[in-house]
Protein backbone atom coordinates (compact mmCIF):
# COMPACT_ATOMS: atom_id res chain seq x y z
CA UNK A 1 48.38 35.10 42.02
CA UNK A 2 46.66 33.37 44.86
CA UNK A 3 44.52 30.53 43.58
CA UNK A 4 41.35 29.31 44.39
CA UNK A 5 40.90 26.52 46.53
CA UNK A 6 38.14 23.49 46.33
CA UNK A 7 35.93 22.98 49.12
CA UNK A 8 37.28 18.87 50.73
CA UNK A 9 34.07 18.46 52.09
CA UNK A 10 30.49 19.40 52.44
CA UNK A 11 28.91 21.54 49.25
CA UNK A 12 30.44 22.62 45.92
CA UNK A 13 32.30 25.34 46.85
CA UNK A 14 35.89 27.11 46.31
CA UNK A 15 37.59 29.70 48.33
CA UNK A 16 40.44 32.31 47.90
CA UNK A 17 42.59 34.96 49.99
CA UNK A 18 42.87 38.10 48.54
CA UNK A 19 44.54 41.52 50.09
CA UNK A 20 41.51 43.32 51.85
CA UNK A 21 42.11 46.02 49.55
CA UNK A 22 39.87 47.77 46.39
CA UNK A 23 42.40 46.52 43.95
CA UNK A 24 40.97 43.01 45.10
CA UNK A 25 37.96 43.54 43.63
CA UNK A 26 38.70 42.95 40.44
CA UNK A 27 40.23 39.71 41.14
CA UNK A 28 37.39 38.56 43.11
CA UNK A 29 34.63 39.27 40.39
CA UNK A 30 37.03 37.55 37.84
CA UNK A 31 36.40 34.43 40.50
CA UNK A 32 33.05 34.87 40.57
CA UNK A 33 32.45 34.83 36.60
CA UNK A 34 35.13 31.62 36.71
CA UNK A 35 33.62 29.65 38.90
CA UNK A 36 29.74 29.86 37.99
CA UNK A 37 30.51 29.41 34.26
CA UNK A 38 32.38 26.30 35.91
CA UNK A 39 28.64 25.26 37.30
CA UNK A 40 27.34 25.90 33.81
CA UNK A 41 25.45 29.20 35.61
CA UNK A 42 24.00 31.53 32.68
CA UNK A 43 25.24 35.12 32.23
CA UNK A 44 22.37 37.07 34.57
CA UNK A 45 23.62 34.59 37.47
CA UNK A 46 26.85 35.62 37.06
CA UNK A 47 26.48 39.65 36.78
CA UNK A 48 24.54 39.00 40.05
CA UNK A 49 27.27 37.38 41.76
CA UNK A 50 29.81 39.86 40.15
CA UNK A 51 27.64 43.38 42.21
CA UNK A 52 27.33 40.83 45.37
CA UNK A 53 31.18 40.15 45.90
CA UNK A 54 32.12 43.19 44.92
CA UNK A 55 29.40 44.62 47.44
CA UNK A 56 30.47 42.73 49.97
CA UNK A 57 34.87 43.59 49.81
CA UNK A 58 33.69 46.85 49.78
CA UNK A 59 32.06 46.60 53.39
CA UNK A 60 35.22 44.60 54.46
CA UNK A 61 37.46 47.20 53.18
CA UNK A 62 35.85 50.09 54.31
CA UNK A 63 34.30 48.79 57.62
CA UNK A 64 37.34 46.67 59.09
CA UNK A 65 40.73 46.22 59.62
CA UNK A 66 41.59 42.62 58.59
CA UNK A 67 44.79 42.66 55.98
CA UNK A 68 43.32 39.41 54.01
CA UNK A 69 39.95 38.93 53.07
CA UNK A 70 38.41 35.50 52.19
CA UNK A 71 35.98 35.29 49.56
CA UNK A 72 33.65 31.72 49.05
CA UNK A 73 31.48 30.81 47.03
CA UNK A 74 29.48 27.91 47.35
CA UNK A 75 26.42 25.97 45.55
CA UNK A 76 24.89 24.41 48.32
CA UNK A 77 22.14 22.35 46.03
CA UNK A 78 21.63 22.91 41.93
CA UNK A 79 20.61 26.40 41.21
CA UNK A 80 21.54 28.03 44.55
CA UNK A 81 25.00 29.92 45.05
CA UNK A 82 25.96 31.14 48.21
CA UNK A 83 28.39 33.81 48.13
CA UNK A 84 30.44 35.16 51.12
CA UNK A 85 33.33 37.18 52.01
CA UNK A 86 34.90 37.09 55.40
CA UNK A 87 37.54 38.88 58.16
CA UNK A 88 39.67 38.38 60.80
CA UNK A 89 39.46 41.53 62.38
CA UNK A 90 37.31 44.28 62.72
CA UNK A 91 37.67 48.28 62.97
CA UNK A 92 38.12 49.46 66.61
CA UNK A 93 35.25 50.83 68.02
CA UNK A 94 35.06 54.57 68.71
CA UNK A 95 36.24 56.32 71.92
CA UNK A 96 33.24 57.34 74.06
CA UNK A 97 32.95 59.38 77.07
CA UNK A 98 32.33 57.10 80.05
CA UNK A 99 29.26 57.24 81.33
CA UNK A 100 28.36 59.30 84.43
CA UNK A 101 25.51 59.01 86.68
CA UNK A 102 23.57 62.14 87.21
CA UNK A 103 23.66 61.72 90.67
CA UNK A 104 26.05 60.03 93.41
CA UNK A 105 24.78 57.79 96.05
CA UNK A 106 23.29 60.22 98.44
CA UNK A 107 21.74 62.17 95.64
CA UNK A 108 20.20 58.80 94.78
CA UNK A 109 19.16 57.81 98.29
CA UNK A 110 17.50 61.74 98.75
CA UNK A 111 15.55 61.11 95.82
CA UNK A 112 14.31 58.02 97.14
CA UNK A 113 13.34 59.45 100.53
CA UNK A 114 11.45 62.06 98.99
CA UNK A 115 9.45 59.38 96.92
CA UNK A 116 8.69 57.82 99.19
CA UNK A 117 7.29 60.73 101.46
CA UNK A 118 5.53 61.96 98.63
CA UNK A 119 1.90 61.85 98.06
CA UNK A 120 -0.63 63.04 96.14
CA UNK A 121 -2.37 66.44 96.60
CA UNK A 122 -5.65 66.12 97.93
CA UNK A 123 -7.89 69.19 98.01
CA UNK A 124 -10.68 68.02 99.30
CA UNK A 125 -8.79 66.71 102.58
CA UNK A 126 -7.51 70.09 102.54
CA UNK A 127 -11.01 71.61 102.62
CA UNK A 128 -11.76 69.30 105.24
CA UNK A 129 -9.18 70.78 107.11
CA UNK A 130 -9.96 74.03 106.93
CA UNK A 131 -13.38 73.41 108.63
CA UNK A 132 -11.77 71.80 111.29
CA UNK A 133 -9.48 74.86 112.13
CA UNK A 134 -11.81 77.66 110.89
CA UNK A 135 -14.88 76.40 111.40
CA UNK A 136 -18.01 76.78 113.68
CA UNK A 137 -16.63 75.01 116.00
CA UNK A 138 -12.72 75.05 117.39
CA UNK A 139 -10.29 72.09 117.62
CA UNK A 140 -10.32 69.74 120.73
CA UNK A 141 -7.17 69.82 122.47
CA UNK A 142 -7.06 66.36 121.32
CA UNK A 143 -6.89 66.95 117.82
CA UNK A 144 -4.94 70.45 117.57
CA UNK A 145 -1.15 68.89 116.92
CA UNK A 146 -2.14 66.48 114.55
CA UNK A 147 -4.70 69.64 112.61
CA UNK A 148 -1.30 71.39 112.56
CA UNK A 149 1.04 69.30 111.07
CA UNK A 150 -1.83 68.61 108.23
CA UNK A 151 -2.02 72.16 107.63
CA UNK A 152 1.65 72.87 107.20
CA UNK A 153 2.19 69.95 105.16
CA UNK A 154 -0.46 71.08 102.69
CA UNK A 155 1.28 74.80 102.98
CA UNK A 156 4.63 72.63 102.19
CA UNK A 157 2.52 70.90 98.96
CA UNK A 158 0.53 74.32 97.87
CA UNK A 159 4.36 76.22 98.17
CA UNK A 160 6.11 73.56 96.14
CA UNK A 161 3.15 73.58 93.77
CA UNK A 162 3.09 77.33 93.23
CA UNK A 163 7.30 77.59 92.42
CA UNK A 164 7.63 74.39 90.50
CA UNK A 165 7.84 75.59 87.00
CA UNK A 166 9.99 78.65 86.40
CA UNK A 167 8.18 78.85 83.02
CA UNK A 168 5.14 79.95 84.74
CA UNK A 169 6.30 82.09 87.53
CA UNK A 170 4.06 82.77 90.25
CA UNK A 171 2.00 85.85 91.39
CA UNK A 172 2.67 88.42 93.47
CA UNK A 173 0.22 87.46 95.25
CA UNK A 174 1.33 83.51 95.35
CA UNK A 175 4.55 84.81 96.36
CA UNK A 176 3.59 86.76 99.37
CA UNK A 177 1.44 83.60 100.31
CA UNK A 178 4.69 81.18 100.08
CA UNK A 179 6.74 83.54 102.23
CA UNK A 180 4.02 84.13 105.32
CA UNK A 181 3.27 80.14 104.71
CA UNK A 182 6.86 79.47 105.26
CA UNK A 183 7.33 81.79 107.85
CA UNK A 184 4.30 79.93 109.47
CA UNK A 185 5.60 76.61 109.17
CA UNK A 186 8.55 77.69 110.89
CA UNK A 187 6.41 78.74 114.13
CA UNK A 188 7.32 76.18 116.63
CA UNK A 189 4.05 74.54 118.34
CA UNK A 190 2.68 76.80 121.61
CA UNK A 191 2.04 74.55 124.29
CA UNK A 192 -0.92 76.12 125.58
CA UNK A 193 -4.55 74.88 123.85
CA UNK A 194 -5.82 78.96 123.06
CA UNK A 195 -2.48 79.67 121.58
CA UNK A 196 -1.98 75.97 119.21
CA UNK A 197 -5.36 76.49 118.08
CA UNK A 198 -4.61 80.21 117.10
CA UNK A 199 -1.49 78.76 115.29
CA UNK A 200 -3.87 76.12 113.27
CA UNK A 201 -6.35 79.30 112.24
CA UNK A 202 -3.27 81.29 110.71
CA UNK A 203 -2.27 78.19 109.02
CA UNK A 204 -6.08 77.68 107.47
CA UNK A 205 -6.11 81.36 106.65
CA UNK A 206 -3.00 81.08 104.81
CA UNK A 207 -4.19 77.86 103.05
CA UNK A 208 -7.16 79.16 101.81
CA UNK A 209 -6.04 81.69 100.14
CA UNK A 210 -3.20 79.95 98.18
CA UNK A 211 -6.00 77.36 97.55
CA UNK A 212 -7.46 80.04 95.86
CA UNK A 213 -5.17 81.93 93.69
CA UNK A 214 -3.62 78.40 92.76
CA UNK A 215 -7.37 76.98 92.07
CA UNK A 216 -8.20 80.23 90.17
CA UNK A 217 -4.36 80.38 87.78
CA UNK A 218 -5.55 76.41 86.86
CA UNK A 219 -2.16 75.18 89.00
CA UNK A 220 -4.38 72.77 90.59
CA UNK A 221 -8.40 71.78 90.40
CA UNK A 222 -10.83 71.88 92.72
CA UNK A 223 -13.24 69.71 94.44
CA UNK A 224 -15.90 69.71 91.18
């Protein structure tokens, strides 16, 4: 039988190897019982320290793989008993899958890009937009390309807007708008003034009208 051992220094204390094992737990609550009726500890002390060692071999046994446990017990000042059992190895940690990122480097990089081009859907620049192409009066030559570009990136927003969620599908009506919007966008830019500003009015038309349907399904607010 392996016998208990005296603390040499520091507090009160004795300490013992037993097999990390449930058979041990016998011998360590017999230690337990020994050592605090050593310490003249009364009987509730020792049932206390009796559920506490055995608590604590259980977790060793259960929880790790060390062959020896150590149980101490200590009395670090009168009327205090520290109790303690200890390991020298632990159970091996469960396989998990290694972890993947969703998305490789260019993935990550397109993301970026499209943060950063993002911005945030403005309807009343829209409006003020469609005033400039549709309006009383037409375009400068001036202004036409850049009037363009504005309205086919809002037709780019309004699209993305109107397909975003497949849980609430779009219209028939908000699809035939995203198809003649992107078949608009795809118009390359006429060089001649009449025919850009012509261009800019079937954009606005187009706009309006998703506007609209999108303002009118709650997809987007208005200018209120």
């Amino acid at each position: 039988m392996t016998v208990a051992k005296p603390n040499a220094i520091g507090a009160p204390g004795y300490t013992v190897e037993l097999p990390c094992v449930r058979e041990s737990m016998s011998r360590a609550r017999a230690l337990v019982s020994n050592v605090l009726a050593t310490w003249g500890m009364d009987d509730d002390a020792a049932d206390c320290g009796r559920i506490i060692v055995t608590e604590l071999l259980a977790n060793a046994v259960e929880h790790t793989q060390t062959p020896v446990s150590k149980v101490i017990i200590e009395r670090p000042s009168n009327g205090a008993v520290r109790i303690g059992v200890s390991g020298t190895a632990v159970a091996p940690k469960r396989p998990t899958a290694e972890w993947a990122p969703p998305l490789d480097a260019d993935g990550l990089r397109l993301v970026l890009e499209r943060f950063r081009a993002w911005k945030p859907l403005d309807v009343g620049d829209i409006f003020d937009d469609l005033d400039a192409a549709i309006g009383s009066q037409s375009p400068s030559v001036a202004t036409t390309a850049a009037l363009v570009d504005r309205l086919r990136s809002h037709l780019k927003q309004l699209s993305d807007i109107t397909v975003a969620d497949d849980s609430f599908p779009p219209t028939a009506e908000m699809a035939r708008l995203v198809a003649r919007a992107r078949a608009l966008r795809d118009e390359c830019m006429p060089t001649a003034h009449q025919q850009a500003v012509g261009l800019a009015r079937r954009l606005a038309f187009v706009t309006a009208d998703l506007v609209e349907e999108l303002i009118e399904a709650r997809y987007i607010k208005g200018t209120e």
